[in-house]
PDB file of N, CA and C in Angstrom:
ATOM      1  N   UNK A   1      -3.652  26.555  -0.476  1.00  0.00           N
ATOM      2  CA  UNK A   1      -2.737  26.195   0.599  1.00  0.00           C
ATOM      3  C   UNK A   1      -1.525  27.112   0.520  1.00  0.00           C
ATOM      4  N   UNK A   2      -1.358  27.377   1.903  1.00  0.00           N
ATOM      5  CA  UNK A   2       0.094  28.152   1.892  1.00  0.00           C
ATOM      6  C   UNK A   2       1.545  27.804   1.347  1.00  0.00           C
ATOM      7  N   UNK A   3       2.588  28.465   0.939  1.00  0.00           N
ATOM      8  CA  UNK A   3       3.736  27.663   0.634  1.00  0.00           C
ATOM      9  C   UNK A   3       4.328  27.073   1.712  1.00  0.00           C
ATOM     10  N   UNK A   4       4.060  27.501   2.607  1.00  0.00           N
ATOM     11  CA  UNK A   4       4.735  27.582   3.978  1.00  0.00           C
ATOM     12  C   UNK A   4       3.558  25.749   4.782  1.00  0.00           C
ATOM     13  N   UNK A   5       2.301  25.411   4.421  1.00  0.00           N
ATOM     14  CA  UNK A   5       2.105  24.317   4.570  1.00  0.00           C
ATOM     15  C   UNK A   5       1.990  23.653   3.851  1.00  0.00           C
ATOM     16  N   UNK A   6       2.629  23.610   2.458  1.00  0.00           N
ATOM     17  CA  UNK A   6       2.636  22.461   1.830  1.00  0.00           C
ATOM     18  C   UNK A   6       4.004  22.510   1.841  1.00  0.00           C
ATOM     19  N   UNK A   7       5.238  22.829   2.068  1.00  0.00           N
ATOM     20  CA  UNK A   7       6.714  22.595   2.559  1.00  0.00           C
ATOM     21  C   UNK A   7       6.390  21.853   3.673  1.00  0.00           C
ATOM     22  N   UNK A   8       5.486  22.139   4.725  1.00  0.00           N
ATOM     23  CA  UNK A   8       5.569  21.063   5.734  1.00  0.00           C
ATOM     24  C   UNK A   8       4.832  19.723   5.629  1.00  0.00           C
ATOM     25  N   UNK A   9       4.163  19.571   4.878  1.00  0.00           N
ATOM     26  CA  UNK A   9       4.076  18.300   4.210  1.00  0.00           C
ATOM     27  C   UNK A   9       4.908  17.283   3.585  1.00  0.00           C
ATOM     28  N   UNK A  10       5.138  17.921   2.698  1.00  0.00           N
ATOM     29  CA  UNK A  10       6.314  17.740   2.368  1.00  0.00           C
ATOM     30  C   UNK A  10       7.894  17.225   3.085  1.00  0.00           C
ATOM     31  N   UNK A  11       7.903  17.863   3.966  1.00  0.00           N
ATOM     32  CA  UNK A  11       8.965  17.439   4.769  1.00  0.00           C
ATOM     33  C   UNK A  11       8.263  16.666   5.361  1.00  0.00           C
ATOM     34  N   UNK A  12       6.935  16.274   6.313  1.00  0.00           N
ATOM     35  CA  UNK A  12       6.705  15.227   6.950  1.00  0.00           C
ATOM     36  C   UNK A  12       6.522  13.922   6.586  1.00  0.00           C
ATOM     37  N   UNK A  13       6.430  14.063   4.961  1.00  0.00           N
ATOM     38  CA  UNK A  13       6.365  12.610   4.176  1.00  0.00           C
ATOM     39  C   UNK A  13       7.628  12.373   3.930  1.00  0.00           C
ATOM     40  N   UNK A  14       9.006  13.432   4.051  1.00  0.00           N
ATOM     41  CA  UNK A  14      10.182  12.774   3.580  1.00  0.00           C
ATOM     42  C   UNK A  14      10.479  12.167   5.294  1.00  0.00           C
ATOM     43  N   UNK A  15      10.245  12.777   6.595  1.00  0.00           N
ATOM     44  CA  UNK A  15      10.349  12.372   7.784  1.00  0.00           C
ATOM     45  C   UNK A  15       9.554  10.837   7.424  1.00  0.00           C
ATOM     46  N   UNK A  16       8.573  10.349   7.352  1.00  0.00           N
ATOM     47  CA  UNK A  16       7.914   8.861   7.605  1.00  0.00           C
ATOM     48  C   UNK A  16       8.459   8.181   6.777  1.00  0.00           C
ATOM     49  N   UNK A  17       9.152   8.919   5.738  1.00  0.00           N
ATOM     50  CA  UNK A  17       9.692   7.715   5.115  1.00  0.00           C
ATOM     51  C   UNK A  17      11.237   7.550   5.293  1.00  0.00           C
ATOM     52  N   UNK A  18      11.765   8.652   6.179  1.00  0.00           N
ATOM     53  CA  UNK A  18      12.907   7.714   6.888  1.00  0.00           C
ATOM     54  C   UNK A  18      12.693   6.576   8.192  1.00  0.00           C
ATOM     55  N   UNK A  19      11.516   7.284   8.802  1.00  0.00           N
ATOM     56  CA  UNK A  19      10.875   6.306   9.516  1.00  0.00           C
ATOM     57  C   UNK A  19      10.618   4.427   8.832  1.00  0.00           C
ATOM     58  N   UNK A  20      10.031   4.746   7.867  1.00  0.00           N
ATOM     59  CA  UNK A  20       9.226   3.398   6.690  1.00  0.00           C
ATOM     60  C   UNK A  20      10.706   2.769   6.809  1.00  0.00           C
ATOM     61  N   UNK A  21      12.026   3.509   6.109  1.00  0.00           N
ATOM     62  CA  UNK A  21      13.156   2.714   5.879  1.00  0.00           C
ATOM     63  C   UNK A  21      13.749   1.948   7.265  1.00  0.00           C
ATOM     64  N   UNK A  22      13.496   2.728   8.547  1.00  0.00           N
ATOM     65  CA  UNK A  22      14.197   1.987   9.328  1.00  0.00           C
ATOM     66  C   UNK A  22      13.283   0.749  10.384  1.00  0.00           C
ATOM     67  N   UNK A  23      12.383   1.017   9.842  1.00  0.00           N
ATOM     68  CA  UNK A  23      10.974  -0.119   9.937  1.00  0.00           C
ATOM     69  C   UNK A  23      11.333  -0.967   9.305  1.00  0.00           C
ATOM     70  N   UNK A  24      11.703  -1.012   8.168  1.00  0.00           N
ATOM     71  CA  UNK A  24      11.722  -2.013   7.222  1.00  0.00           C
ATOM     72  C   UNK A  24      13.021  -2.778   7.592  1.00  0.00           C
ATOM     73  N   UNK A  25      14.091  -1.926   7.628  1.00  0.00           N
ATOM     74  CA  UNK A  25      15.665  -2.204   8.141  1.00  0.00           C
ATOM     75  C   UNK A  25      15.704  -3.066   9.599  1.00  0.00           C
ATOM     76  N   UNK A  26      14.536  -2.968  10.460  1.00  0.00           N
ATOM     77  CA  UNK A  26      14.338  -4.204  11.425  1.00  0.00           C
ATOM     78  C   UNK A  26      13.561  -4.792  11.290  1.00  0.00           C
ATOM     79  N   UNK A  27      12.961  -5.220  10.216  1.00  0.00           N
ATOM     80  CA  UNK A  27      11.770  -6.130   9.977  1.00  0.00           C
ATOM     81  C   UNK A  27      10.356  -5.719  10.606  1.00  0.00           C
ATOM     82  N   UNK A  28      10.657  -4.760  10.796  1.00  0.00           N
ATOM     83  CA  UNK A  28       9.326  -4.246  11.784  1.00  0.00           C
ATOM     84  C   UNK A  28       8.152  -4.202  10.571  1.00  0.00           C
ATOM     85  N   UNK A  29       7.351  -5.590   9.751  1.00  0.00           N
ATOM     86  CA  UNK A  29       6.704  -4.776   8.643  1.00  0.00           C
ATOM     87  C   UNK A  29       4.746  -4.223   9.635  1.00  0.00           C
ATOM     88  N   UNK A  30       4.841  -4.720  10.974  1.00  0.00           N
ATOM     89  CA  UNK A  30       3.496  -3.564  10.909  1.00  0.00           C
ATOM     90  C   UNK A  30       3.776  -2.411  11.650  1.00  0.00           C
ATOM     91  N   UNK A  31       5.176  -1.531  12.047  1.00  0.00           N
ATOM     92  CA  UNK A  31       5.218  -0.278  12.099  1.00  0.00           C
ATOM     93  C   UNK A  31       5.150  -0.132  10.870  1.00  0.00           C
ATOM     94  N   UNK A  32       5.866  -0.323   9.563  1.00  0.00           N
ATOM     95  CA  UNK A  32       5.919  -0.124   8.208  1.00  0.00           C
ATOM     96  C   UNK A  32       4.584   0.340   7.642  1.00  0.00           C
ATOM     97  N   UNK A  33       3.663  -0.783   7.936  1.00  0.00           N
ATOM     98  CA  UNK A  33       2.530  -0.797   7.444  1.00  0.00           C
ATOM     99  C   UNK A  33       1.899   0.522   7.881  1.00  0.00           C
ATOM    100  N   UNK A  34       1.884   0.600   9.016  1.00  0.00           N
ATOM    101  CA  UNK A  34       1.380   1.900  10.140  1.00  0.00           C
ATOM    102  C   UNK A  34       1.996   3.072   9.634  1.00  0.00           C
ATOM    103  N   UNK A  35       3.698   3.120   9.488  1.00  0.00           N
ATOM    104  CA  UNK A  35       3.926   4.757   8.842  1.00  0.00           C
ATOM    105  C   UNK A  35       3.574   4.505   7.361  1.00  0.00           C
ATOM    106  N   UNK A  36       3.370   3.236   6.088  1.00  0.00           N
ATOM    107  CA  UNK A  36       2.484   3.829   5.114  1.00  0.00           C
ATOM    108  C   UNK A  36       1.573   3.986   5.347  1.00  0.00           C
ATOM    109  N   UNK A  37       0.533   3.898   6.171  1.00  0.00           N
ATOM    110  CA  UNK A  37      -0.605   4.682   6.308  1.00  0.00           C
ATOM    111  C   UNK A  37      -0.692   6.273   6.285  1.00  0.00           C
ATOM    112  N   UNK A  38      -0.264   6.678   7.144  1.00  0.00           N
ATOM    113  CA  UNK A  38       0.384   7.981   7.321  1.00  0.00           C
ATOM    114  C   UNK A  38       0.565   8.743   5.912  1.00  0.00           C
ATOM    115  N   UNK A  39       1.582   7.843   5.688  1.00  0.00           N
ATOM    116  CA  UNK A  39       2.180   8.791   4.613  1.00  0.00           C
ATOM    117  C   UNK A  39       1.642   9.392   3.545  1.00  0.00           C
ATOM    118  N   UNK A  40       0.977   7.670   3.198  1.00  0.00           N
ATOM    119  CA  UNK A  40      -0.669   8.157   1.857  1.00  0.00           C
ATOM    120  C   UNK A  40      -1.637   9.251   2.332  1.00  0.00           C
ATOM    121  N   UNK A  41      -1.627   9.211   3.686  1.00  0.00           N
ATOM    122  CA  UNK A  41      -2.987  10.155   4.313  1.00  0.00           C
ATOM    123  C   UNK A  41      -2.404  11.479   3.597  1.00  0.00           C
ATOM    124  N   UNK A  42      -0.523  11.700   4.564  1.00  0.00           N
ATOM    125  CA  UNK A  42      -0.193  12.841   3.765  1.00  0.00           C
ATOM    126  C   UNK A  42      -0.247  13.225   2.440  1.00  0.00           C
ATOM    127  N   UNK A  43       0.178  12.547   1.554  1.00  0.00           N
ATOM    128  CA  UNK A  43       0.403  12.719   0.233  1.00  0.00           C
ATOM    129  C   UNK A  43      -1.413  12.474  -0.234  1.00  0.00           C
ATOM    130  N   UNK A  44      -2.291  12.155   0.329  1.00  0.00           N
ATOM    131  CA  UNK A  44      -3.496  12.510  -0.454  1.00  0.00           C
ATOM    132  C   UNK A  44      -4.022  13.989  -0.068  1.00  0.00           C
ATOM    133  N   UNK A  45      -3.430  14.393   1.234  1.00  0.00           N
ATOM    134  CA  UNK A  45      -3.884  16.189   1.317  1.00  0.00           C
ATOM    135  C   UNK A  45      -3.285  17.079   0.606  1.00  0.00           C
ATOM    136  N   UNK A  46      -1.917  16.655  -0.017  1.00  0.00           N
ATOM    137  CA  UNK A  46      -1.228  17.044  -0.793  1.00  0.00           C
ATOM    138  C   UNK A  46      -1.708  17.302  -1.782  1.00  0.00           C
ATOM    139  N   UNK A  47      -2.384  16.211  -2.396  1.00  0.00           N
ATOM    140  CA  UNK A  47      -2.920  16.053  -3.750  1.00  0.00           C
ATOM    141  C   UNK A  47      -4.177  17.065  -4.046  1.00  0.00           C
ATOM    142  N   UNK A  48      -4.694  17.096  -2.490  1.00  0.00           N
ATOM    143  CA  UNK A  48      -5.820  18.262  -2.868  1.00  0.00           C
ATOM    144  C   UNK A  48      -5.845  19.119  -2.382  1.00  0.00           C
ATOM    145  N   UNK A  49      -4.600  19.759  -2.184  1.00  0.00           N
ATOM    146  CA  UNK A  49      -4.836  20.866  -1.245  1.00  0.00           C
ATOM    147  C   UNK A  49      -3.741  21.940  -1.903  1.00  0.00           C
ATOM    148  N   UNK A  50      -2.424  21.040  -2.603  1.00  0.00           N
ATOM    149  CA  UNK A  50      -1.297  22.004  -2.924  1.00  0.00           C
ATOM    150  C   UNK A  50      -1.686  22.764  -4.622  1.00  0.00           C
ATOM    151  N   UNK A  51      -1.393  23.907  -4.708  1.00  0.00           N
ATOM    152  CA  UNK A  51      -1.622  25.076  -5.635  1.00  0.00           C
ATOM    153  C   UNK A  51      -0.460  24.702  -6.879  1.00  0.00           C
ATOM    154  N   UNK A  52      -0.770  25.206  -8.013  1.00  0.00           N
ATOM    155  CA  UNK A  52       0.314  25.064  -8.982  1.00  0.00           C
ATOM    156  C   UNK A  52       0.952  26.139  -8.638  1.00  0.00           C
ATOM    157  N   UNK A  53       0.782  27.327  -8.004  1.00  0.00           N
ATOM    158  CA  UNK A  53       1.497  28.816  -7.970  1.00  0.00           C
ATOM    159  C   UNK A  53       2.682  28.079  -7.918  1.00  0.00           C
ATOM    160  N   UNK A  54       3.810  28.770  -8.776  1.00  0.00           N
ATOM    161  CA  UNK A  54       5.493  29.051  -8.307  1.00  0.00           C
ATOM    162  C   UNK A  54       5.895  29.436  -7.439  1.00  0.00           C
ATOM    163  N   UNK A  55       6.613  28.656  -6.514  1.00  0.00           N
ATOM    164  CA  UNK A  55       7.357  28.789  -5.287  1.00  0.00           C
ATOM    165  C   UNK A  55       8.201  29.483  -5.207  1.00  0.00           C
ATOM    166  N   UNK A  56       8.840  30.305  -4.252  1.00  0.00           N
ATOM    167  CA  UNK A  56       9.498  31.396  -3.960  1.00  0.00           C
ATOM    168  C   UNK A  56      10.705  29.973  -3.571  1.00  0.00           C
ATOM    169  N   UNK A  57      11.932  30.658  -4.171  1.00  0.00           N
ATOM    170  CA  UNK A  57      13.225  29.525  -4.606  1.00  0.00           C
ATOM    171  C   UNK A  57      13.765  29.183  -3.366  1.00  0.00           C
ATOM    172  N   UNK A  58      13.493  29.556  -2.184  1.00  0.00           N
ATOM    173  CA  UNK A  58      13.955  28.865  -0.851  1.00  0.00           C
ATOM    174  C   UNK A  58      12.837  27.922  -0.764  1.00  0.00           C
ATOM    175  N   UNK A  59      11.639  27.423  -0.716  1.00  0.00           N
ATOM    176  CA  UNK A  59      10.567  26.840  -0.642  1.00  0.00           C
ATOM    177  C   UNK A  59      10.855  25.487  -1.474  1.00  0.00           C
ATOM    178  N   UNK A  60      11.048  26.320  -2.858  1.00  0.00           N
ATOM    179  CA  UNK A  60      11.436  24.999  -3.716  1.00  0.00           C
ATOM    180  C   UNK A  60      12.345  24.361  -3.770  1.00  0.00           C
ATOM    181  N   UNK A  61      13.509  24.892  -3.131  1.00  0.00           N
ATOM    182  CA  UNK A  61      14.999  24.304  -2.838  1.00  0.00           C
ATOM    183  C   UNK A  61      14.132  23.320  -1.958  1.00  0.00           C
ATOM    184  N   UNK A  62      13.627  24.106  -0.848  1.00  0.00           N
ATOM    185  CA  UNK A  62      13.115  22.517   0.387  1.00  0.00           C
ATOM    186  C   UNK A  62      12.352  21.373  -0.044  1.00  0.00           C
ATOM    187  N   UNK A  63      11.444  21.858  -1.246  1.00  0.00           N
ATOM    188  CA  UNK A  63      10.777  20.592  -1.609  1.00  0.00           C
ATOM    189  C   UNK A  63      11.596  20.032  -2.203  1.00  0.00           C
ATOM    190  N   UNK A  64      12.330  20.119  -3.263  1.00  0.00           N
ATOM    191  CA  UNK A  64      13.473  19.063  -4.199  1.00  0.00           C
ATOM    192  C   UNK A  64      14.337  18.756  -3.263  1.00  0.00           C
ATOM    193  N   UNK A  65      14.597  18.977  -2.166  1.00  0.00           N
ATOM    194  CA  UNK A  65      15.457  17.917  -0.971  1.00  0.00           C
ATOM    195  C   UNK A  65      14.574  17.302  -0.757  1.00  0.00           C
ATOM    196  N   UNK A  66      13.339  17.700  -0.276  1.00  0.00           N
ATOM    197  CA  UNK A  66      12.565  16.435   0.239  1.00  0.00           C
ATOM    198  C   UNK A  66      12.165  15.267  -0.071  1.00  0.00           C
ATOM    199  N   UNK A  67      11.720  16.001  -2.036  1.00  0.00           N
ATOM    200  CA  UNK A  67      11.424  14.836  -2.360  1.00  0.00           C
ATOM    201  C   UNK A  67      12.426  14.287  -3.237  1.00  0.00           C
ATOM    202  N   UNK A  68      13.866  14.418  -3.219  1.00  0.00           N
ATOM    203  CA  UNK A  68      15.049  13.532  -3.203  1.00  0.00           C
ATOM    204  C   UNK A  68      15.425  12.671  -1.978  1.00  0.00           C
ATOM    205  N   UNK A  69      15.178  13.172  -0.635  1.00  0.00           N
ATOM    206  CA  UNK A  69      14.850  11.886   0.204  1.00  0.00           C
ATOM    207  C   UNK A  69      13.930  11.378  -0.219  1.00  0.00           C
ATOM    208  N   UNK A  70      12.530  11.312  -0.206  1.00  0.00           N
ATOM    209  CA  UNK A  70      11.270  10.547   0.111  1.00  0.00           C
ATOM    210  C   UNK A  70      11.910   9.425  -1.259  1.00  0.00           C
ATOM    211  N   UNK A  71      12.311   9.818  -3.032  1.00  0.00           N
ATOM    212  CA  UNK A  71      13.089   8.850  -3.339  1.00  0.00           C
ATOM    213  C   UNK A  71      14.202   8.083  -2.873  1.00  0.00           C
ATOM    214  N   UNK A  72      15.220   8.705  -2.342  1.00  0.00           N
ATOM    215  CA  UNK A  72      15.747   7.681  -1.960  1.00  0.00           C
ATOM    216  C   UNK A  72      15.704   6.758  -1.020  1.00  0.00           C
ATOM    217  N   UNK A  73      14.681   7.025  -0.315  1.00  0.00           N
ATOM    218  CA  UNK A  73      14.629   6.147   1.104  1.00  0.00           C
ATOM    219  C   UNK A  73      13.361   5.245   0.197  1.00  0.00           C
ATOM    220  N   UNK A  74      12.473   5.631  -0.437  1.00  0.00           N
ATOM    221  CA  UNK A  74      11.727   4.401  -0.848  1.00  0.00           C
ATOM    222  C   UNK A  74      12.653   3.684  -2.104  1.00  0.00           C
ATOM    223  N   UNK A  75      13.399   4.152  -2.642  1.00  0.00           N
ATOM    224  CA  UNK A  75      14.423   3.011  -3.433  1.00  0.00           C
ATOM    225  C   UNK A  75      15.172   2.070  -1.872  1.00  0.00           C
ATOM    226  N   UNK A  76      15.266   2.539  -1.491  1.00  0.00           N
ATOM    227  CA  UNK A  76      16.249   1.505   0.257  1.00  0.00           C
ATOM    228  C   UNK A  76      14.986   0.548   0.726  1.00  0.00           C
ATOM    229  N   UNK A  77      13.806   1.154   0.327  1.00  0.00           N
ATOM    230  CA  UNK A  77      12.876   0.345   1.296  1.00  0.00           C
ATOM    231  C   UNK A  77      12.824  -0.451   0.690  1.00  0.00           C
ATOM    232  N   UNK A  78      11.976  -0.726  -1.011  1.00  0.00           N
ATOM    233  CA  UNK A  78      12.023  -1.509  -1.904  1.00  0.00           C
ATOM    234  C   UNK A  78      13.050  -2.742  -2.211  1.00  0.00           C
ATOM    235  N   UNK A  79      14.218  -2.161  -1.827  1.00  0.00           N
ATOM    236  CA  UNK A  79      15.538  -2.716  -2.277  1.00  0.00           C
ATOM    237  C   UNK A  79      15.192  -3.939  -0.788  1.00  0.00           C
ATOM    238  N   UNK A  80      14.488  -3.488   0.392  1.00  0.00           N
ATOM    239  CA  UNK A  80      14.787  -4.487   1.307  1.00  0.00           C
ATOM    240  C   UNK A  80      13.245  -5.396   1.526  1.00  0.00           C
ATOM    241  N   UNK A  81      12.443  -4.538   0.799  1.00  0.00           N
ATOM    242  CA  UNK A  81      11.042  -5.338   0.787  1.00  0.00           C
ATOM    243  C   UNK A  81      10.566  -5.993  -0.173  1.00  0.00           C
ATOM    244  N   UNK A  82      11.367  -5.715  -1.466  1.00  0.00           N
ATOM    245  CA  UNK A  82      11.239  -7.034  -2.941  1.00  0.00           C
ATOM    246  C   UNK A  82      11.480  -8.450  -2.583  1.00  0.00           C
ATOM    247  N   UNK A  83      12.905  -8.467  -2.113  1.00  0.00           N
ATOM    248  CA  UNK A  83      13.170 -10.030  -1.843  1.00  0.00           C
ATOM    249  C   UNK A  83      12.357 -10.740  -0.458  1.00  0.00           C
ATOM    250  N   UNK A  84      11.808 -10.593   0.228  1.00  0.00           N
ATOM    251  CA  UNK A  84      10.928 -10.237   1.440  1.00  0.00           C
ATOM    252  C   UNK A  84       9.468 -10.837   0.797  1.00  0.00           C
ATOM    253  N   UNK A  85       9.243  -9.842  -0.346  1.00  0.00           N
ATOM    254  CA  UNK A  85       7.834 -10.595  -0.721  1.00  0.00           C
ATOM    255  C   UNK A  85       7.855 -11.532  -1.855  1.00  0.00           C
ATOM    256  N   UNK A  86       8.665 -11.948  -2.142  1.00  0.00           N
ATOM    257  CA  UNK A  86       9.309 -13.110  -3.430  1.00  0.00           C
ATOM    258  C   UNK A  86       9.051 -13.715  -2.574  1.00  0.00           C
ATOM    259  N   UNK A  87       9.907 -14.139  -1.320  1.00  0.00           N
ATOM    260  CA  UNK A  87       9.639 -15.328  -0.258  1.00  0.00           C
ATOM    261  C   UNK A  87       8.147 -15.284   0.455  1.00  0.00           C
ATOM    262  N   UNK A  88       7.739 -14.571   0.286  1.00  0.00           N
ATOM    263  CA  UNK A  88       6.019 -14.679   1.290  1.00  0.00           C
ATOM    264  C   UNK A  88       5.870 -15.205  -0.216  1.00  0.00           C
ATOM    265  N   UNK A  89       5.589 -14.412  -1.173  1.00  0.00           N
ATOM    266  CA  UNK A  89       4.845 -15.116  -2.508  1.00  0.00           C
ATOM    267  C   UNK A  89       5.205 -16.523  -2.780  1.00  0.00           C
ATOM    268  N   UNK A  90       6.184 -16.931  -2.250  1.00  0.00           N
ATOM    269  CA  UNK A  90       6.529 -18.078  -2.818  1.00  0.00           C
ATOM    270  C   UNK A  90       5.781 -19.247  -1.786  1.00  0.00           C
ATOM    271  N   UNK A  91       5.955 -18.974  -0.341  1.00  0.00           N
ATOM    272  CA  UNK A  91       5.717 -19.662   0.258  1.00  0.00           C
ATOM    273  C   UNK A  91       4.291 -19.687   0.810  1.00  0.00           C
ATOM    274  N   UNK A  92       3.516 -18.450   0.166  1.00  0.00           N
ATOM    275  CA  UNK A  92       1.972 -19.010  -0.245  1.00  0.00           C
ATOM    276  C   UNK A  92       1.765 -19.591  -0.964  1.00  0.00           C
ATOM    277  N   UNK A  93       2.477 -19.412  -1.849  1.00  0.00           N
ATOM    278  CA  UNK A  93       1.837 -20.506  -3.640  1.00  0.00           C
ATOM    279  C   UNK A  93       2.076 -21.691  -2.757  1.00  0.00           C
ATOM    280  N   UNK A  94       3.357 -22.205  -2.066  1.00  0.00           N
ATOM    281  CA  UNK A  94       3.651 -23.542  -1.808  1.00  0.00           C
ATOM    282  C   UNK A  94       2.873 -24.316  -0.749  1.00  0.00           C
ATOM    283  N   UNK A  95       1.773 -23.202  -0.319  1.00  0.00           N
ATOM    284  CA  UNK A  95       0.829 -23.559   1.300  1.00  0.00           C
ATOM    285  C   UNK A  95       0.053 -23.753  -0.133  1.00  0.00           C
ATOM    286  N   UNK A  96      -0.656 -23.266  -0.503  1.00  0.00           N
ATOM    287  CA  UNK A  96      -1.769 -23.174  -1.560  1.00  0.00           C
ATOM    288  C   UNK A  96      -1.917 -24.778  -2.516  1.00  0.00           C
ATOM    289  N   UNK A  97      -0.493 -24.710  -3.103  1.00  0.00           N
ATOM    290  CA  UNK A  97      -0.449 -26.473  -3.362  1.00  0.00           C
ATOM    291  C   UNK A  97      -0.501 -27.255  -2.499  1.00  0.00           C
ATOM    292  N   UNK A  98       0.160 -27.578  -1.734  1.00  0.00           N
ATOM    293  CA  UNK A  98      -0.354 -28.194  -0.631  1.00  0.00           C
ATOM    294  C   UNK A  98      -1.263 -28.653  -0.029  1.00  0.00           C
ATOM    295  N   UNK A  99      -2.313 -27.342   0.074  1.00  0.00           N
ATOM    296  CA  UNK A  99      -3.856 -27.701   0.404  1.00  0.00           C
ATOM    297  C   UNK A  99      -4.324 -28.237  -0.861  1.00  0.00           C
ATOM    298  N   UNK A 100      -4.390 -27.955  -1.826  1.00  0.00           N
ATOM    299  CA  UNK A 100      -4.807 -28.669  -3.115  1.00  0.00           C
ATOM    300  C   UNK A 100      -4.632 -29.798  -3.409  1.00  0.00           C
ATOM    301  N   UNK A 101      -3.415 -30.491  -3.039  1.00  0.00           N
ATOM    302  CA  UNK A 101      -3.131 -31.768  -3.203  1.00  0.00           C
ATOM    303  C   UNK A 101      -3.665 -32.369  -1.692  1.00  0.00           C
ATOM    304  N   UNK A 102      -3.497 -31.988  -0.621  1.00  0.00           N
ATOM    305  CA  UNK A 102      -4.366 -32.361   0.542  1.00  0.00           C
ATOM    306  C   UNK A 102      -5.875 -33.071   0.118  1.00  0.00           C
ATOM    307  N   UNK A 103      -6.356 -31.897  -0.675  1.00  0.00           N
ATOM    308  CA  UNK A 103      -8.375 -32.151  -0.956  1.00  0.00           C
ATOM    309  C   UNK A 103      -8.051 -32.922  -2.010  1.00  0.00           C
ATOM    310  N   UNK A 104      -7.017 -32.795  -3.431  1.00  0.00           N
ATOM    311  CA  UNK A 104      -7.404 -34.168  -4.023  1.00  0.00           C
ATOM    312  C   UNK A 104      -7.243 -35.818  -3.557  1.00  0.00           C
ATOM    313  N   UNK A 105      -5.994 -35.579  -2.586  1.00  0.00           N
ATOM    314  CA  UNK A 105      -5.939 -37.033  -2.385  1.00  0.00           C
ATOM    315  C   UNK A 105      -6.720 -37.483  -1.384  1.00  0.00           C
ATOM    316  N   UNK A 106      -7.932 -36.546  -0.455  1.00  0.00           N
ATOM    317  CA  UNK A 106      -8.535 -36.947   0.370  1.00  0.00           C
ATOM    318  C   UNK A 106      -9.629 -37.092   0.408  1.00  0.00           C
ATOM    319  N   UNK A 107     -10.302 -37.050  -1.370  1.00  0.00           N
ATOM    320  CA  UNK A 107     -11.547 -37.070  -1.886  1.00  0.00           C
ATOM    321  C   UNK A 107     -11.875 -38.699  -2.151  1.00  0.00           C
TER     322      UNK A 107
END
């Protein structure tokens, strides 16, 4: 792969995941769901497509921005989708008892 298309990879996974953050930032979780799709698609062509060769130092300047966004926007996403699934987790376990005690006391 060229340096020149795996920089644009690169930048398009740090692009979806400013996308992912502001999905997440309106509760939108199935655009969310929809740009992680995406994103894995990207980052698995990545995985088989990008070269160990050494990057010519404008190239690599662009990837270490990028992927200093793509971290920080998935630390923002996390930060707003942890407490988010504490409450779904919680309030399945509490459907889950529920039905359980439903079928024992209706046996």
């Amino acid at each position: 792969m060229e340096h020149q298309d795996t920089i644009v990879i690169y930048e398009t996974v740090a692009e979806l995941t400013k996308k992912m953050l502001l999905a997440a930032k309106q509760q939108d979780w199935d655009a969310l769901a929809e740009l992680e799709a995406s994103c894995a698609q990207q980052v698995a062509t990545l995985k088989l497509t990008e070269n160990a060769l050494p990057l010519p130092s404008d190239v690599r300047a662009r990837k270490l921005a990028s992927i200093k966004s793509i971290l920080a926007d998935d630390r923002e996403i996390r930060n707003i989708v942890s407490p988010w699934m504490v409450r779904l987790n919680s309030l399945m376990n509490s459907l889950h008892m529920e039905n359980k005690l439903t079928r024992a006391y209706n046996q």
